[in-house]
N, C-alpha and C. Protein backbone atom coordinates (compact mmCIF):
# COMPACT_ATOMS: atom_id res chain seq x y z
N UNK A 1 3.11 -10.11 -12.90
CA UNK A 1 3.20 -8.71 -12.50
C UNK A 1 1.89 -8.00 -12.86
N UNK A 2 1.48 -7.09 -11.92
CA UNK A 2 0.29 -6.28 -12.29
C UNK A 2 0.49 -5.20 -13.19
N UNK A 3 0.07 -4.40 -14.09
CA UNK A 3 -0.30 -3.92 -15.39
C UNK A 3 -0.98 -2.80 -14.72
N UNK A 4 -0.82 -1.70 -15.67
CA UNK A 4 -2.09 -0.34 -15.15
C UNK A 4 -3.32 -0.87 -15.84
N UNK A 5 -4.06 -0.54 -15.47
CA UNK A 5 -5.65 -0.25 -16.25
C UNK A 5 -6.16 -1.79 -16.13
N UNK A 6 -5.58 -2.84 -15.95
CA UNK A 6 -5.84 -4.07 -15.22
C UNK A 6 -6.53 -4.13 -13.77
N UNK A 7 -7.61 -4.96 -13.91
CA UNK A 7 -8.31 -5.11 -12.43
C UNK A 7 -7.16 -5.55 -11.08
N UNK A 8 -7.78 -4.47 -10.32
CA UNK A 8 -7.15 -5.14 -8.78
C UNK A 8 -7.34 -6.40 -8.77
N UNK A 9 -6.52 -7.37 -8.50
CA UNK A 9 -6.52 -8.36 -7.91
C UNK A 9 -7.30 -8.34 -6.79
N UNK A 10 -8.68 -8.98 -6.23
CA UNK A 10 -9.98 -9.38 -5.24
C UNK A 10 -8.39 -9.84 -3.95
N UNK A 11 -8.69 -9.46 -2.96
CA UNK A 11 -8.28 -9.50 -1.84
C UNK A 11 -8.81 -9.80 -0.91
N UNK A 12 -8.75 -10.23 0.27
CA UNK A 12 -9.47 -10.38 1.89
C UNK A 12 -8.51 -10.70 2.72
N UNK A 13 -8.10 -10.20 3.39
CA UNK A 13 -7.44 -10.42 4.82
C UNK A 13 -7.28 -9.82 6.06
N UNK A 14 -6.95 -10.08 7.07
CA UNK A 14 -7.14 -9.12 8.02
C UNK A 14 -6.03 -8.39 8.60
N UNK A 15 -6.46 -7.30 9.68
CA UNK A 15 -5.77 -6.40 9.89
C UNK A 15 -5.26 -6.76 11.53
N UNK A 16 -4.72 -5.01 11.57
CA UNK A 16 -4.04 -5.26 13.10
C UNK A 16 -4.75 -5.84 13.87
N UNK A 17 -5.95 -5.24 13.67
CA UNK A 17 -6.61 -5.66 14.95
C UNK A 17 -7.60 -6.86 14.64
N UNK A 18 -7.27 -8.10 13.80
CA UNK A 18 -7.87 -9.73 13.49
C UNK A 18 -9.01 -8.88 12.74
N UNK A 19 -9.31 -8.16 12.19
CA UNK A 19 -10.59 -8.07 11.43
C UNK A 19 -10.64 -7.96 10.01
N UNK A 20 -11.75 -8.52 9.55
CA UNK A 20 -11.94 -9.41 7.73
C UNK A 20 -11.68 -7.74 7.22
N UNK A 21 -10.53 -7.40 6.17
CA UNK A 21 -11.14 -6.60 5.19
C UNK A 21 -11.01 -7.13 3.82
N UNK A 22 -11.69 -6.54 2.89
CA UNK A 22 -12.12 -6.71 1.57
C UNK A 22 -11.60 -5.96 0.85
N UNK A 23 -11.01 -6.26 -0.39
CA UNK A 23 -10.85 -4.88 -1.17
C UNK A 23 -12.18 -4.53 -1.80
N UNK A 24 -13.02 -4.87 -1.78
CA UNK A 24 -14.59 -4.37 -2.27
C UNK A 24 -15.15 -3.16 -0.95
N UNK A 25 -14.36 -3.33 0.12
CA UNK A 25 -15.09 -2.54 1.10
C UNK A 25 -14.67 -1.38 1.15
N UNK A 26 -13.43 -0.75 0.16
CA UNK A 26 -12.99 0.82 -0.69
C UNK A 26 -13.52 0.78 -2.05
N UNK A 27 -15.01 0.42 -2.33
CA UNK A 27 -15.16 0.72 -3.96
C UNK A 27 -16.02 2.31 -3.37
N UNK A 28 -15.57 2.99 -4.73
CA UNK A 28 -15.82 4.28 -4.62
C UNK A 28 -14.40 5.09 -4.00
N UNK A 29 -13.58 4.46 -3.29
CA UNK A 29 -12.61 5.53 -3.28
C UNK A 29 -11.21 4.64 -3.81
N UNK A 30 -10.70 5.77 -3.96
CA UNK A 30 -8.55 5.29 -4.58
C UNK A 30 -8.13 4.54 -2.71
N UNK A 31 -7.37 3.53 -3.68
CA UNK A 31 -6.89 2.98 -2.62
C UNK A 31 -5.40 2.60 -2.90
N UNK A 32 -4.63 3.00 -2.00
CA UNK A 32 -2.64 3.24 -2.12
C UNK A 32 -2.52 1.54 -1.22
N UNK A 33 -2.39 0.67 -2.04
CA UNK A 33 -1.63 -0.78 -1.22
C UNK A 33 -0.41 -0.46 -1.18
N UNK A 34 0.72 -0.47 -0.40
CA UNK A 34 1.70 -0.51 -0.27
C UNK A 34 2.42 -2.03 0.43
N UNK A 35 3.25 -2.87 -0.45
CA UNK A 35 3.67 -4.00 0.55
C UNK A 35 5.00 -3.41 0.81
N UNK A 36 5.05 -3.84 2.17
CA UNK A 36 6.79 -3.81 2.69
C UNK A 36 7.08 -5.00 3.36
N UNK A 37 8.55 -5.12 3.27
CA UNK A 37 9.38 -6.42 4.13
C UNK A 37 8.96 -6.76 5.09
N UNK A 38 8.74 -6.10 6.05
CA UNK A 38 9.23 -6.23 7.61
C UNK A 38 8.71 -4.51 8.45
N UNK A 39 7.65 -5.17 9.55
CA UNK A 39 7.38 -4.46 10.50
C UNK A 39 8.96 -4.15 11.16
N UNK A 40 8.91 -2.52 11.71
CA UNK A 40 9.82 -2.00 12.55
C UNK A 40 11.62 -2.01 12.22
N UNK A 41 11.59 -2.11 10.87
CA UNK A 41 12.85 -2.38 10.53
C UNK A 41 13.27 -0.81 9.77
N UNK A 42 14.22 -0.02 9.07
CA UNK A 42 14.56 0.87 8.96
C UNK A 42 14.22 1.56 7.92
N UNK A 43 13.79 1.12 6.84
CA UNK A 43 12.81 1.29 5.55
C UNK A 43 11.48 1.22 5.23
N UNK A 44 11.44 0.28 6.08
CA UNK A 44 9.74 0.14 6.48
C UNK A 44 8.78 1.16 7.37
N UNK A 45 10.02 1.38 8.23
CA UNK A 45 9.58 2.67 9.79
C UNK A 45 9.50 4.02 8.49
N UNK A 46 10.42 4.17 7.86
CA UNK A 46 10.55 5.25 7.32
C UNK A 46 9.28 5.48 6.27
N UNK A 47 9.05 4.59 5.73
CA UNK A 47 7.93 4.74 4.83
C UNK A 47 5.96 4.64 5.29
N UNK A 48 5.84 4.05 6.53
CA UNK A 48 4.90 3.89 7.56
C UNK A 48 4.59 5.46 8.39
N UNK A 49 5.83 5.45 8.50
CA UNK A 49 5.72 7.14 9.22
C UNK A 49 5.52 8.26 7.78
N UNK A 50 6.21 7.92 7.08
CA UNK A 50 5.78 8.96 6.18
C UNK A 50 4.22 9.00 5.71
N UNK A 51 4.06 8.01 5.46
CA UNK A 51 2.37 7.55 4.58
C UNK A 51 1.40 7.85 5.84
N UNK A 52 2.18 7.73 7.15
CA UNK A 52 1.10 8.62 8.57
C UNK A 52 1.01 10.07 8.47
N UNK A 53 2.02 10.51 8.40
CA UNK A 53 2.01 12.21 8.15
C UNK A 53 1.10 12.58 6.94
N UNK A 54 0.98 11.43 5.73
CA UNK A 54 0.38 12.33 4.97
C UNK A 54 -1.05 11.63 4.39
N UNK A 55 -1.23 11.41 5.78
CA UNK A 55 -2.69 10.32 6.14
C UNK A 55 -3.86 11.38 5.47
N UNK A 56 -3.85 12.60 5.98
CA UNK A 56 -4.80 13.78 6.13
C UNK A 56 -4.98 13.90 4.47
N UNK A 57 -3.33 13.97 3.61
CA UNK A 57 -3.52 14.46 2.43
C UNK A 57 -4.91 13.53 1.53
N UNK A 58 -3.97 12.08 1.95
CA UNK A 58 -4.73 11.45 0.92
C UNK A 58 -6.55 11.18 1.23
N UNK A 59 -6.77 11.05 2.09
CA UNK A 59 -8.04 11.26 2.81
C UNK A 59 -8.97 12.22 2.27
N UNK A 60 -8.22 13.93 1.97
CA UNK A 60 -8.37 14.75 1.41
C UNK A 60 -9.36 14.51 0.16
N UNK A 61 -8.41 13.35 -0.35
CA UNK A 61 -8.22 12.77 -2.00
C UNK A 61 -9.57 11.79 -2.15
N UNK A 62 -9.79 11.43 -0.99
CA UNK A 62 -10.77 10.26 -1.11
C UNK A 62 -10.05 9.02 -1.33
N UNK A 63 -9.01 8.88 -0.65
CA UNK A 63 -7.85 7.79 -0.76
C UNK A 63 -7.64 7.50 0.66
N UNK A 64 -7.75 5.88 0.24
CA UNK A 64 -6.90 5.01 1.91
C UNK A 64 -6.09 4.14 1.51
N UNK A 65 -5.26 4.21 2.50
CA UNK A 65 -3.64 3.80 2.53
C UNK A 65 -3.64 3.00 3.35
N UNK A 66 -3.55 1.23 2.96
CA UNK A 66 -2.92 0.54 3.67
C UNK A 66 -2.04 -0.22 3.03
N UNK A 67 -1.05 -0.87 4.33
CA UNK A 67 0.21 -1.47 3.84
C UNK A 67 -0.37 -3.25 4.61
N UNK A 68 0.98 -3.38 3.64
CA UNK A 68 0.79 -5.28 3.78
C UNK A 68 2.13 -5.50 3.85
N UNK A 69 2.21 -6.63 5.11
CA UNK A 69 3.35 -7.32 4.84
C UNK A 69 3.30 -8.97 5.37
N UNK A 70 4.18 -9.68 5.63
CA UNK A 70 3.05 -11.10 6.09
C UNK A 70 4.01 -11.27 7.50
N UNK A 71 4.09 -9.77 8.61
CA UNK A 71 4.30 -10.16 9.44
C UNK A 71 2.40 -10.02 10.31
N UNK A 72 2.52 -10.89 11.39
CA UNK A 72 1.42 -10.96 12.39
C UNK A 72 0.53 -10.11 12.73
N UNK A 73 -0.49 -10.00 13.10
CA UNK A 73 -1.48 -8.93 13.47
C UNK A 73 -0.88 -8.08 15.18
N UNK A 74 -0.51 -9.31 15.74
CA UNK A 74 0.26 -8.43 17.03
C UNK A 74 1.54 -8.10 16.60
N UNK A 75 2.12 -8.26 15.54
CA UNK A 75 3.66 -7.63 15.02
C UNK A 75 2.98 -6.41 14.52
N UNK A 76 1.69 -6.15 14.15
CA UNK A 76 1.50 -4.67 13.31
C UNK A 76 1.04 -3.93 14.47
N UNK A 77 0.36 -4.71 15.20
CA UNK A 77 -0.56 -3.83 16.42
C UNK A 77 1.21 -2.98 17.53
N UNK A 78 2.05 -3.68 17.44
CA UNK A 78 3.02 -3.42 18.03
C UNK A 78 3.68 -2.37 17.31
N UNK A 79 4.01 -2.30 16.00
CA UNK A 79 4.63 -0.96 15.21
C UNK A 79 3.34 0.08 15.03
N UNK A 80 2.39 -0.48 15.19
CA UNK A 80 1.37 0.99 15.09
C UNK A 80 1.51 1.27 16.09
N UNK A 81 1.71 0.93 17.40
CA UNK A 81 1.68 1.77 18.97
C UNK A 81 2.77 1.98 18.85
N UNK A 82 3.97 1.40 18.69
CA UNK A 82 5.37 2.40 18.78
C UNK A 82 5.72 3.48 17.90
N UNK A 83 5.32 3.74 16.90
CA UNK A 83 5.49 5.12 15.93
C UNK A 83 4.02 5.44 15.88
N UNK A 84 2.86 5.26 16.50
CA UNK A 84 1.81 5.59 16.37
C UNK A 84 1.07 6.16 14.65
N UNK A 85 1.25 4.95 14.33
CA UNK A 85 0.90 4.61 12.82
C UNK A 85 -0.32 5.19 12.81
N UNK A 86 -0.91 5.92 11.47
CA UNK A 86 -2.12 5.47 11.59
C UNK A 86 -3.07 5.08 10.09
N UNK A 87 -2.25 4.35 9.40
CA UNK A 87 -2.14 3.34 8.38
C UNK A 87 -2.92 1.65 8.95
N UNK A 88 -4.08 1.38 8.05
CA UNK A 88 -4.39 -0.20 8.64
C UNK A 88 -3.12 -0.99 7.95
N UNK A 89 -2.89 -1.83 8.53
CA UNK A 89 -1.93 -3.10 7.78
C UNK A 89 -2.21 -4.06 8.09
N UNK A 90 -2.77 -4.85 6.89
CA UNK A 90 -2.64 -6.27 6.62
C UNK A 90 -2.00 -7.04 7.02
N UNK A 91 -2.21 -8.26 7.16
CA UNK A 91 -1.08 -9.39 7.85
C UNK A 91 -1.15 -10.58 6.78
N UNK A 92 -0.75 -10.38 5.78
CA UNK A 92 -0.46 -11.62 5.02
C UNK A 92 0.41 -12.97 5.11
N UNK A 93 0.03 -13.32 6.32
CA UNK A 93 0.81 -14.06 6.82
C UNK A 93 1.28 -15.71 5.95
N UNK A 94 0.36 -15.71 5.01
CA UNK A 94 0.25 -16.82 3.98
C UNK A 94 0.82 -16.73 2.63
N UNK A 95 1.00 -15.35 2.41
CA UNK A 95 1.60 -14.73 1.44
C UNK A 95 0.58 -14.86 0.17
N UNK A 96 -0.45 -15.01 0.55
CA UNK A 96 -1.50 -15.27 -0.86
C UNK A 96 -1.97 -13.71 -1.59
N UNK A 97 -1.92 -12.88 -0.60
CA UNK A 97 -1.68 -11.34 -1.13
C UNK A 97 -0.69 -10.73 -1.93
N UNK A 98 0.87 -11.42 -1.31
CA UNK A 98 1.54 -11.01 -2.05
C UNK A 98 2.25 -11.58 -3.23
N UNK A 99 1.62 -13.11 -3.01
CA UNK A 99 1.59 -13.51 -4.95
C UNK A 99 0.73 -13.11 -5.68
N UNK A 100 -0.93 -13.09 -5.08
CA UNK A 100 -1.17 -12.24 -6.16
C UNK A 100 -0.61 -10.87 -6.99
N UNK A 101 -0.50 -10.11 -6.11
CA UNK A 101 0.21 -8.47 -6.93
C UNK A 101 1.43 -9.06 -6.89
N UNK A 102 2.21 -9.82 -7.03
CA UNK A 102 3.75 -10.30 -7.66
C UNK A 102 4.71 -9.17 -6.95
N UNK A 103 4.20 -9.64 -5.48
CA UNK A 103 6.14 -8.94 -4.83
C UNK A 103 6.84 -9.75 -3.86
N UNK A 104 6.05 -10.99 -3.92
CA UNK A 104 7.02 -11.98 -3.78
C UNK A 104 7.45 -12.62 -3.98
N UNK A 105 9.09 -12.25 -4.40
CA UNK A 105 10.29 -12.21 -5.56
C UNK A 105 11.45 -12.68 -4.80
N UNK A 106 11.96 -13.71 -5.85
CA UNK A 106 13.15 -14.03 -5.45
C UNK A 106 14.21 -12.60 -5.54
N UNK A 107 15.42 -12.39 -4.57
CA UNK A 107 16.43 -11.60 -4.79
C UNK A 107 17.94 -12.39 -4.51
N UNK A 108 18.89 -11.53 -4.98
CA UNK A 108 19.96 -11.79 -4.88
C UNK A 108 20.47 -10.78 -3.85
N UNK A 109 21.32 -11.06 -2.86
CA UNK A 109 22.21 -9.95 -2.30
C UNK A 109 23.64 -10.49 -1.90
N UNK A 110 24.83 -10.15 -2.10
CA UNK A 110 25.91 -10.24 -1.70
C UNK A 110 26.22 -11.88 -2.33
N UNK A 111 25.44 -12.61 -3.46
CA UNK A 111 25.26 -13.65 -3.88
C UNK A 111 24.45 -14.82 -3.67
N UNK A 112 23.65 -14.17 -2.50
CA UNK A 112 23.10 -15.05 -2.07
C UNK A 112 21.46 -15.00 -2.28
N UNK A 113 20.89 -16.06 -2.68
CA UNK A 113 19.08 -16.02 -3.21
C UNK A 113 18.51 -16.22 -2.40
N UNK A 114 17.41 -15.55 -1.98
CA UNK A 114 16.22 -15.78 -1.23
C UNK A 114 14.91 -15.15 -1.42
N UNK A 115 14.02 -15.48 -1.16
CA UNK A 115 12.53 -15.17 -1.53
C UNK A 115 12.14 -13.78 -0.51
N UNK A 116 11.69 -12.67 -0.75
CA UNK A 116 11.13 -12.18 -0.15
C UNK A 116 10.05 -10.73 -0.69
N UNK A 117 9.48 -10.19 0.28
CA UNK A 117 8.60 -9.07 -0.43
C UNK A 117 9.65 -7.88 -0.89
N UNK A 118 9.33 -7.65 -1.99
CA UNK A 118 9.95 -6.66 -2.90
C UNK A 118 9.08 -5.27 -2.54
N UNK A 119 9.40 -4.57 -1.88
CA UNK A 119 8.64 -3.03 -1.76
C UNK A 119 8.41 -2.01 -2.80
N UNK A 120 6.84 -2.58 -3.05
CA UNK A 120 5.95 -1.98 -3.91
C UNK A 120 4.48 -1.14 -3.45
N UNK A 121 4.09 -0.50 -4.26
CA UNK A 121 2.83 0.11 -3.94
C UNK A 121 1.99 0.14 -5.23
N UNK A 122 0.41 0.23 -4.95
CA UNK A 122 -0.52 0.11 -6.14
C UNK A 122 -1.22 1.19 -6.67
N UNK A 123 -1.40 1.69 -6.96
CA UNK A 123 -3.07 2.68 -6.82
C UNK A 123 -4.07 2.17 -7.62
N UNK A 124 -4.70 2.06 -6.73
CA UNK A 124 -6.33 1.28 -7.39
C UNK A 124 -7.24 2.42 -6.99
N UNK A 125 -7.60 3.16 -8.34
CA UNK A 125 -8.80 3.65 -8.67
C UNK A 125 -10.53 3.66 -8.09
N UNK A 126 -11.58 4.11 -8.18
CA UNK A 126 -12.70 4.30 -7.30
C UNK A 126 -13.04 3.61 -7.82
N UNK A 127 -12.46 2.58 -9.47
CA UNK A 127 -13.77 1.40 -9.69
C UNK A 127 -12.79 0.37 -9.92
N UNK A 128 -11.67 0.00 -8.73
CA UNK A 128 -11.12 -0.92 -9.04
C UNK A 128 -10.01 -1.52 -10.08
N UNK A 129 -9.42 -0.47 -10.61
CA UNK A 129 -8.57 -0.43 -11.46
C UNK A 129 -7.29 -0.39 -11.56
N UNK A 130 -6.63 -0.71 -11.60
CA UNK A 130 -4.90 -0.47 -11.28
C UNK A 130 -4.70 0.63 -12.43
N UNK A 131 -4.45 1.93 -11.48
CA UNK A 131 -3.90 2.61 -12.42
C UNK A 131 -2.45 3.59 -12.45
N UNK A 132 -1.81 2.37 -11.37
CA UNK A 132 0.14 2.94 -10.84
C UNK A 132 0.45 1.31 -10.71
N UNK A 133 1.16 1.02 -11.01
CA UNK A 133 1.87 -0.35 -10.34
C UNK A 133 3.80 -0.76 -10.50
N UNK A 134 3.90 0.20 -8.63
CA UNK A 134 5.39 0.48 -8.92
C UNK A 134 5.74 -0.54 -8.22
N UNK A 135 6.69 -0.87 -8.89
CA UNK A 135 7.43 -2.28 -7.75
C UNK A 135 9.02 -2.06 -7.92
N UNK A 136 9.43 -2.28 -6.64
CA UNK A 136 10.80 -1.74 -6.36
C UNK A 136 10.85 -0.50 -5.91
N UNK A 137 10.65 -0.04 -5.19
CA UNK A 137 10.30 1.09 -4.92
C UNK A 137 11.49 1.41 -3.95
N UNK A 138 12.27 3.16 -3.47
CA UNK A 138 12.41 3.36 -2.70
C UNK A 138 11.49 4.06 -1.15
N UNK A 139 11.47 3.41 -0.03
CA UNK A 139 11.00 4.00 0.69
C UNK A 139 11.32 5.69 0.59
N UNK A 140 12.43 6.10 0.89
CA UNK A 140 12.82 7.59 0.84
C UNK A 140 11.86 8.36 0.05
N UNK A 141 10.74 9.23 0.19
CA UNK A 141 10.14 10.37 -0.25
C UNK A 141 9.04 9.64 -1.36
N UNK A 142 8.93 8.09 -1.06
CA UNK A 142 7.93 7.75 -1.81
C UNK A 142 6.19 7.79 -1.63
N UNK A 143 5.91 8.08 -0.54
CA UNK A 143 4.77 8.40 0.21
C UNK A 143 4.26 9.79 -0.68
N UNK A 144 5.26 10.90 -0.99
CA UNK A 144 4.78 12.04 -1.19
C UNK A 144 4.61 11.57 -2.99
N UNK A 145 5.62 10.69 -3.52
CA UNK A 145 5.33 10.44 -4.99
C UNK A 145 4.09 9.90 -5.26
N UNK A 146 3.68 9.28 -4.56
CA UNK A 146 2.46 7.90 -4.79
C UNK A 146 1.15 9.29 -4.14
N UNK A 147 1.12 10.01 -3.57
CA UNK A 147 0.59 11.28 -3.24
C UNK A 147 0.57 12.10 -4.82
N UNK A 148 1.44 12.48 -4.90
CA UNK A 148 1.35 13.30 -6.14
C UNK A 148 0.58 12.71 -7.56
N UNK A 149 0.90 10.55 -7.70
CA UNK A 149 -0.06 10.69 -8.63
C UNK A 149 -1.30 10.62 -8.50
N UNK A 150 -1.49 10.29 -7.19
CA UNK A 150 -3.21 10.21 -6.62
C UNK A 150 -3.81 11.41 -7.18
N UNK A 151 -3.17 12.75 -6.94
CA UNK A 151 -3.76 13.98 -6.94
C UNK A 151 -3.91 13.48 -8.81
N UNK A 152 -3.44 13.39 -9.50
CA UNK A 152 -3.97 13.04 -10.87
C UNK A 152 -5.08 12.28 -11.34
N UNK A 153 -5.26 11.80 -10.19
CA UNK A 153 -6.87 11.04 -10.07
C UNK A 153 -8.17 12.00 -9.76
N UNK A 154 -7.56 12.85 -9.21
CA UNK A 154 -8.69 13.31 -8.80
C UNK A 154 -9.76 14.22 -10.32
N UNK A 155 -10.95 14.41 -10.09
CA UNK A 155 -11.51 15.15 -11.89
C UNK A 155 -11.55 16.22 -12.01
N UNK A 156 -11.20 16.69 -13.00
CA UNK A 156 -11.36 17.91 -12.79
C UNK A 156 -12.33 18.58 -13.01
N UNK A 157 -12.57 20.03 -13.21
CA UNK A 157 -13.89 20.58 -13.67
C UNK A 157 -13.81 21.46 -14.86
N UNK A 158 -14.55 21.64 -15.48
CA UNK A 158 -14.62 22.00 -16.98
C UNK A 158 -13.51 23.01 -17.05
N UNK A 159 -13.38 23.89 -15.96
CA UNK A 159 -12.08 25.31 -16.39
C UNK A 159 -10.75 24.82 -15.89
N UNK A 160 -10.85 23.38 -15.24
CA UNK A 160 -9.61 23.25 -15.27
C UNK A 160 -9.25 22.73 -13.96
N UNK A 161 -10.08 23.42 -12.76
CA UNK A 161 -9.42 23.09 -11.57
C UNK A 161 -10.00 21.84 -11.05
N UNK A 162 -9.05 21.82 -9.73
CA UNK A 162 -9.70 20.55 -9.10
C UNK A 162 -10.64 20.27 -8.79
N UNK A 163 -12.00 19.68 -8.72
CA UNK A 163 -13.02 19.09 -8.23
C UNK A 163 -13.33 18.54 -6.85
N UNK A 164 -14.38 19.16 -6.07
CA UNK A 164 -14.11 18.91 -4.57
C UNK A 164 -13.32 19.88 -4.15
């Protein structure tokens, strides 16, 4: 499991649209990973659309928001044109993303075990730092929580207020 104040786990994989990203290619700004289950499913839509609406905030912040899950690059390119996402998402299709940050976890439901991504989100800091690491998360109104501690990132200035 990832730890606050512990280094991001080094990342590379690509996005909707087949292209290499890095987690070195957000140094200098906060970056919100969010993994979820499953493109287009009812928790996932809900939390994708939310983290779109409040695209502007974190941007604001000097924060980018992408999500991971290890469905396909044309499975993401397909839920970003139908709710018109505008979140990059990862395609971890190997799941080597999501053993590293540990959310892919065995569960139990109705008795029965199976392996899958546990819906979590990170905040990694402007120099690479884990400094949120929620796992288990509810989708419902979590976009605006993971928002609110970003804004605690931001510095302040000697009398107090926000910076920028």
């Amino acid at each position: 499991m990832i730890e606050r104040d512990q280094e991001a786990p080094f990342f590379r994989a690509i996005n909707q649209n087949n292209k290499l990203v890095y987690l070195s290619d957000y140094y200098g700004k906060n970056v919100v990973l969010y993994f979820y289950p499953k493109d287009d499913t009812p928790g996932c839509t809900i939390e994708a659309n939310d983290f779109t609406s409040l695209a502007q905030d974190f941007a604001d912040l000097n924060t980018v928001v992408i999500g991971v899950s290890k469905d396909t690059c044309e499975c993401h390119r397909a839920f970003i044109d139908k709710y018109n996402l505008n979140v990059p998402l990862l395609a971890d299709t190997s799941g080597e993303l999501c053993n590293k940050y540990g959310v892919w976890q065995e569960v139990e439901k109705e008795g029965e075990k199976k392996m899958k991504i546990v819906r979590s989100t990170f905040i990694i800091n402007q120099d690479g730092k884990v400094e949120e690491a929620l796992y288990n998360v509810n989708s419902e109104g979590h976009a605006q929580e993971v928002l609110e501690k970003v804004k605690q990132l931001v510095p302040k200035t000697e009398s107090g207020e926000t910076a920028g």
